[in-house]
C-alpha atoms as a PDB file:
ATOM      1  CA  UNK A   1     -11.093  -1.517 -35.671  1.00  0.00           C
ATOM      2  CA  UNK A   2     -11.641  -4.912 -34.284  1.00  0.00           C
ATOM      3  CA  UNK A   3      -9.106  -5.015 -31.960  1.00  0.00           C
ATOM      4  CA  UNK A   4     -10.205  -8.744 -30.818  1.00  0.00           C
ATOM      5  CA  UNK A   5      -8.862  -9.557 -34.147  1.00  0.00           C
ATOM      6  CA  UNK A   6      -5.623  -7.496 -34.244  1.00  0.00           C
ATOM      7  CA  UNK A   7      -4.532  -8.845 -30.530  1.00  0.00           C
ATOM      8  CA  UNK A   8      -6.353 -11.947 -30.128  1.00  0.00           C
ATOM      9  CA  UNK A   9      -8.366 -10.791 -27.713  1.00  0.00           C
ATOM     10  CA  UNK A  10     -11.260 -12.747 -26.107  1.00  0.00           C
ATOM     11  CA  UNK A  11     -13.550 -12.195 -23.376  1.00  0.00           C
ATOM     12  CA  UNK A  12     -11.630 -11.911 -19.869  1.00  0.00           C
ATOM     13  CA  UNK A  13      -8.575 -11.900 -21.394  1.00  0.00           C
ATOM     14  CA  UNK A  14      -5.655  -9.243 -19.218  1.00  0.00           C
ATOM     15  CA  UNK A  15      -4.358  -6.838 -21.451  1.00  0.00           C
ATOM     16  CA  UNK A  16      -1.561  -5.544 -19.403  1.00  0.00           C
ATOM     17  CA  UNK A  17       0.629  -2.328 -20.246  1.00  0.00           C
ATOM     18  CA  UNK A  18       3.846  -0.535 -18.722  1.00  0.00           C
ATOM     19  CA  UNK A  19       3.107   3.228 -16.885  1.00  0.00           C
ATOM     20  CA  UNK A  20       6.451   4.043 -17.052  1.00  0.00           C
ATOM     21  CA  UNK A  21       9.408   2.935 -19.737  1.00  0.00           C
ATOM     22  CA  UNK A  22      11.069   1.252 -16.338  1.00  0.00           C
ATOM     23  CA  UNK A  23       8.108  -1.154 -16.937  1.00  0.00           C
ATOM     24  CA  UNK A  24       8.185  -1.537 -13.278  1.00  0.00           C
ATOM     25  CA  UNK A  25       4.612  -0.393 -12.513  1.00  0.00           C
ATOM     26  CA  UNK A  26       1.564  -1.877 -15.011  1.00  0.00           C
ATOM     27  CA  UNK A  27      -1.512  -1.003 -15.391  1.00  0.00           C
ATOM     28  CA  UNK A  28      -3.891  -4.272 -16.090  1.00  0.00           C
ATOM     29  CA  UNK A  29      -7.339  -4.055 -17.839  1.00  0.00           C
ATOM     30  CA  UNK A  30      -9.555  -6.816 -18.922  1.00  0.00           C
ATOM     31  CA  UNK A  31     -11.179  -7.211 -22.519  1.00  0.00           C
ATOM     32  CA  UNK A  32     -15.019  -7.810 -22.005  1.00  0.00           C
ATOM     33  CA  UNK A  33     -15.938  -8.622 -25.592  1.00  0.00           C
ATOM     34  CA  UNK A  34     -18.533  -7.001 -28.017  1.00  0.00           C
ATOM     35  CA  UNK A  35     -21.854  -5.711 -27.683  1.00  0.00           C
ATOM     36  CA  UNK A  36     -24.626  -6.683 -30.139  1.00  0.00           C
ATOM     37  CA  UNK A  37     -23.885  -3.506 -32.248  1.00  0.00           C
ATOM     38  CA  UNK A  38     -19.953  -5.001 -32.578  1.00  0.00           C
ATOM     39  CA  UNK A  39     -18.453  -2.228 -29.967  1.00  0.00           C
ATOM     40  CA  UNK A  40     -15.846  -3.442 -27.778  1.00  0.00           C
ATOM     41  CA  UNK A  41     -15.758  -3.383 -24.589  1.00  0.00           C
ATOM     42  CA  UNK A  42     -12.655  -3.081 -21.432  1.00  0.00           C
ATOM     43  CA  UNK A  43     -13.258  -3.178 -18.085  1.00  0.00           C
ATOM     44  CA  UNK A  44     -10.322  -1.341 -15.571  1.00  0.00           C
ATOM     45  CA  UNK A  45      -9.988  -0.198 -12.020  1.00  0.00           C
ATOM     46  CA  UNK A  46      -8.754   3.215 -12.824  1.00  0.00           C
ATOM     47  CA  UNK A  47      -6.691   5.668 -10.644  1.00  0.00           C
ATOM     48  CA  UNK A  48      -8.784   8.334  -8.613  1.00  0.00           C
ATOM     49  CA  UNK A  49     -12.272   6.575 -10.359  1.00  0.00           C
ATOM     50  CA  UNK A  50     -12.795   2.669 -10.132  1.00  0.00           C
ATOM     51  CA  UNK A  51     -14.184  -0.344 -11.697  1.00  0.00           C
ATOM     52  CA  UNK A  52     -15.434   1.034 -15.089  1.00  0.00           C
ATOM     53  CA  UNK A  53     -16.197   0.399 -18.884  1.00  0.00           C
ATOM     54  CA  UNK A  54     -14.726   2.118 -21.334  1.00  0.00           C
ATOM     55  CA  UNK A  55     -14.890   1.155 -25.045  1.00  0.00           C
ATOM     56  CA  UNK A  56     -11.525  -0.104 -26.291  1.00  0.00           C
ATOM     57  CA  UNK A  57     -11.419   2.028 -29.310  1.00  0.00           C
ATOM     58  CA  UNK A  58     -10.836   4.457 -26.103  1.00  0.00           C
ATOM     59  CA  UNK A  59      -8.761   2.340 -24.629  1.00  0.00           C
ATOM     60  CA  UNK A  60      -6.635   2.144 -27.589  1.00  0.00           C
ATOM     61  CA  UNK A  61      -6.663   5.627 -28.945  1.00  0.00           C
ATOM     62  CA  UNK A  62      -2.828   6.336 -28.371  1.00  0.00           C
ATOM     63  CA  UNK A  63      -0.515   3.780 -29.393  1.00  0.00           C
ATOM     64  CA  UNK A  64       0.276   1.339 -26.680  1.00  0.00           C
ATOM     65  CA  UNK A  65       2.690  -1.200 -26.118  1.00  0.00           C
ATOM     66  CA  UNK A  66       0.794  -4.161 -24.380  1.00  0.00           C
ATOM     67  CA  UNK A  67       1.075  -7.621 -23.455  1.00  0.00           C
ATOM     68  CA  UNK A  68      -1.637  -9.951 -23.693  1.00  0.00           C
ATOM     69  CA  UNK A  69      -2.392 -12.894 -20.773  1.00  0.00           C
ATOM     70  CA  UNK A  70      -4.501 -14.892 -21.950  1.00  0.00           C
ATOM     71  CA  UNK A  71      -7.824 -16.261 -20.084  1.00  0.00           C
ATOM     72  CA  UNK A  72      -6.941 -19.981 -18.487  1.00  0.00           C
ATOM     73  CA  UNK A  73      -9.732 -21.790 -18.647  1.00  0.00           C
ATOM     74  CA  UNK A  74     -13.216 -23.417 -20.292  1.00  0.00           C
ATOM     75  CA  UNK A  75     -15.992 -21.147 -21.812  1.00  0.00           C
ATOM     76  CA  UNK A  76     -17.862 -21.919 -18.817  1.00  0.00           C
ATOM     77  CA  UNK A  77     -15.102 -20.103 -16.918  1.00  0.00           C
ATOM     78  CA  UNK A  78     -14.908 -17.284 -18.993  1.00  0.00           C
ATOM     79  CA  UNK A  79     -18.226 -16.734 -18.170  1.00  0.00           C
ATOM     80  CA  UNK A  80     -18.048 -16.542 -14.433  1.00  0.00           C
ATOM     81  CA  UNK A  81     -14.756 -14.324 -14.539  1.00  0.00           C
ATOM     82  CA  UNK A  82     -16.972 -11.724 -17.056  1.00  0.00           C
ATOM     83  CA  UNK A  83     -19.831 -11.745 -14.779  1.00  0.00           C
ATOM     84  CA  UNK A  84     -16.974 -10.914 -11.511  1.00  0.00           C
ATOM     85  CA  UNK A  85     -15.957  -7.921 -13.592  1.00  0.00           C
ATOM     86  CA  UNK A  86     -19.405  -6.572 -13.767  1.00  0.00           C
ATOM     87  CA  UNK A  87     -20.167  -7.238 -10.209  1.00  0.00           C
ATOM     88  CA  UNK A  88     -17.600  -5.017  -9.286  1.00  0.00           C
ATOM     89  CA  UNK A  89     -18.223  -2.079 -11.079  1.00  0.00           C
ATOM     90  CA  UNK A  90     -18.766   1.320  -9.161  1.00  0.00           C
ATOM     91  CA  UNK A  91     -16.254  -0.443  -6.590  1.00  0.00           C
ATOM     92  CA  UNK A  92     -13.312   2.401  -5.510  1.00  0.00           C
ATOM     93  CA  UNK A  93      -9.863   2.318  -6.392  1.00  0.00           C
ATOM     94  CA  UNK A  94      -7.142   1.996  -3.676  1.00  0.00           C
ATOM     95  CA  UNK A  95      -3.532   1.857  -4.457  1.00  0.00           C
ATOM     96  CA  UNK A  96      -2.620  -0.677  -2.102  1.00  0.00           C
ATOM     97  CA  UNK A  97      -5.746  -2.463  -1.364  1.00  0.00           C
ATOM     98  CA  UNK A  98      -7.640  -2.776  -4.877  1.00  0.00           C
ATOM     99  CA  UNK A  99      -5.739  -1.279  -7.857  1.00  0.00           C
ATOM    100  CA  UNK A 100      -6.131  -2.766 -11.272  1.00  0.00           C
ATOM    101  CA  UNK A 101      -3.970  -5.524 -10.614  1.00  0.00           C
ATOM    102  CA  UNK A 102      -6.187  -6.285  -7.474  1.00  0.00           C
ATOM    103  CA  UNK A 103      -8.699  -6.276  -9.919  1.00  0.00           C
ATOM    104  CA  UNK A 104      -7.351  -8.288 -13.223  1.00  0.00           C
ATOM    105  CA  UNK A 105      -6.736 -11.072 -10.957  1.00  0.00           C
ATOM    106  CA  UNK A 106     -10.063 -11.054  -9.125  1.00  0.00           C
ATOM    107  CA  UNK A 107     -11.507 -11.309 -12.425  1.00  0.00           C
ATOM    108  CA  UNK A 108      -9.146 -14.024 -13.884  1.00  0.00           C
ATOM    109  CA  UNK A 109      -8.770 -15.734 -10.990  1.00  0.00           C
ATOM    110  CA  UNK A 110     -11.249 -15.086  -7.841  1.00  0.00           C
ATOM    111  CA  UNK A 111      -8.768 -13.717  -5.963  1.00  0.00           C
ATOM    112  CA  UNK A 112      -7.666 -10.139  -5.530  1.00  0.00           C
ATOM    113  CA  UNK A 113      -3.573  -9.867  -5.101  1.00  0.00           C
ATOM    114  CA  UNK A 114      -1.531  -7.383  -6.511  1.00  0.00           C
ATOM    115  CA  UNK A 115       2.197  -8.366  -7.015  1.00  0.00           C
ATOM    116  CA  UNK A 116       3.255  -5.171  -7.766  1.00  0.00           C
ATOM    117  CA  UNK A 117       1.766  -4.081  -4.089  1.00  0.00           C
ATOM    118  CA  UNK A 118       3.377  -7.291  -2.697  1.00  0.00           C
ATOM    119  CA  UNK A 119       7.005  -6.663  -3.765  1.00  0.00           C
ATOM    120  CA  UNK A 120       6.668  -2.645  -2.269  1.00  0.00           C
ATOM    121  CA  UNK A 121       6.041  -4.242   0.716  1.00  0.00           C
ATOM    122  CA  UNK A 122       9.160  -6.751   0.655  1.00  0.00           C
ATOM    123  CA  UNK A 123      10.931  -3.883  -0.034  1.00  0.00           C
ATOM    124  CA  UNK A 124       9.781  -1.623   2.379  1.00  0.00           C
ATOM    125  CA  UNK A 125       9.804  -4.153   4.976  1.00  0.00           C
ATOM    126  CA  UNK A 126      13.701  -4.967   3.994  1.00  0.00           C
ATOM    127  CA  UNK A 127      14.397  -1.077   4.374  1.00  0.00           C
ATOM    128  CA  UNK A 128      13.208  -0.864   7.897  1.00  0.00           C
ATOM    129  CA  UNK A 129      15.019  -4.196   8.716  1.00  0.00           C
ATOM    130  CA  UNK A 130      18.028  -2.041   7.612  1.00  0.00           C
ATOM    131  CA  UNK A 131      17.553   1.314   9.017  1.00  0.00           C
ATOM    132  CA  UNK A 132      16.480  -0.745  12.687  1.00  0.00           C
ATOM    133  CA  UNK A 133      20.175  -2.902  12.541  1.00  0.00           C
ATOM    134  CA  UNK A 134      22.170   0.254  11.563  1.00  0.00           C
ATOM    135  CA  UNK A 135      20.628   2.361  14.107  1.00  0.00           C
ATOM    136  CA  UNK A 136      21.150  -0.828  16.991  1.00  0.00           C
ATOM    137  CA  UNK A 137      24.934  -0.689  15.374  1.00  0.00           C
ATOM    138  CA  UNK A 138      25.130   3.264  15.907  1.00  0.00           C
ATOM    139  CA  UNK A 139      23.735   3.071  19.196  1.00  0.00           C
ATOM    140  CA  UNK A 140      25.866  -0.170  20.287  1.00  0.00           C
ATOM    141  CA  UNK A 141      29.030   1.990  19.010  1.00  0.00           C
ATOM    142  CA  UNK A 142      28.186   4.929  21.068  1.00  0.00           C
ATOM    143  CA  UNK A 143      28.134   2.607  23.934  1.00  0.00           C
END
């Protein structure tokens, strides 16, 4: 199947796709294009393995539900963006310092963030916030 054809897929296009139904956590992968013998290519930073290709026929091989975000920029940037996801291949996973979001938007972008890593910190750092002015409360009380 060509699946540049069925999603409109180019080369360093995101393909992005929810873990969980909460669509809260996402993985993100990035479509690499064809080879000369017309196999497709995806490059991830997967869980417990790292930066690797994997054809997208196995990529694909259970239905998915995916959104597509589209490359911004001029062939000559699509270039440069393919040639950052190959330089990083081999590279380790880490949740919070370079998961596949890390990743997606080195690629796309140059710059490795994670949003979904950013917002567990807000979070986290608005729990402790909490948990510190109750417990200055309870101890102010018991006073």
């Amino acid at each position: 199947m060509k699946y540049s054809i069925k999603y409109g897929l180019q080369p360093a296009d995101r393909i992005i796709e929810p873990i969980f139904a909460t669509g809260f956590s996402k993985h993100h992968v990035i479509y690499m294009g064809a080879d000369h013998q017309g196999i497709e290519w995806i490059a991830e930073n997967y869980k417990f393995i790292g930066v690797r290709m994997i054809t997208a026929s196995e990529y694909f091989k259970k239905d998915k539900l995916i959104k597509v975000q589209k490359f911004k920029g001029n062939f000559s940037d699509r270039i440069s963006a393919v040639k950052r996801a190959l330089l990083l291949m081999g590279k380790p996973y880490d949740l919070i310092d370079f998961n596949c979001e890390h990743y997606a938007e080195f690629v796309q972008n140059g710059r490795s963030i994670s949003n979904q890593v950013e917002v567990i910190k807000e979070l986290a750092q608005a729990a402790a916030a909490i948990f510190l002015i109750v417990g200055l409360i309870n101890l102010i009380r018991n006073d």
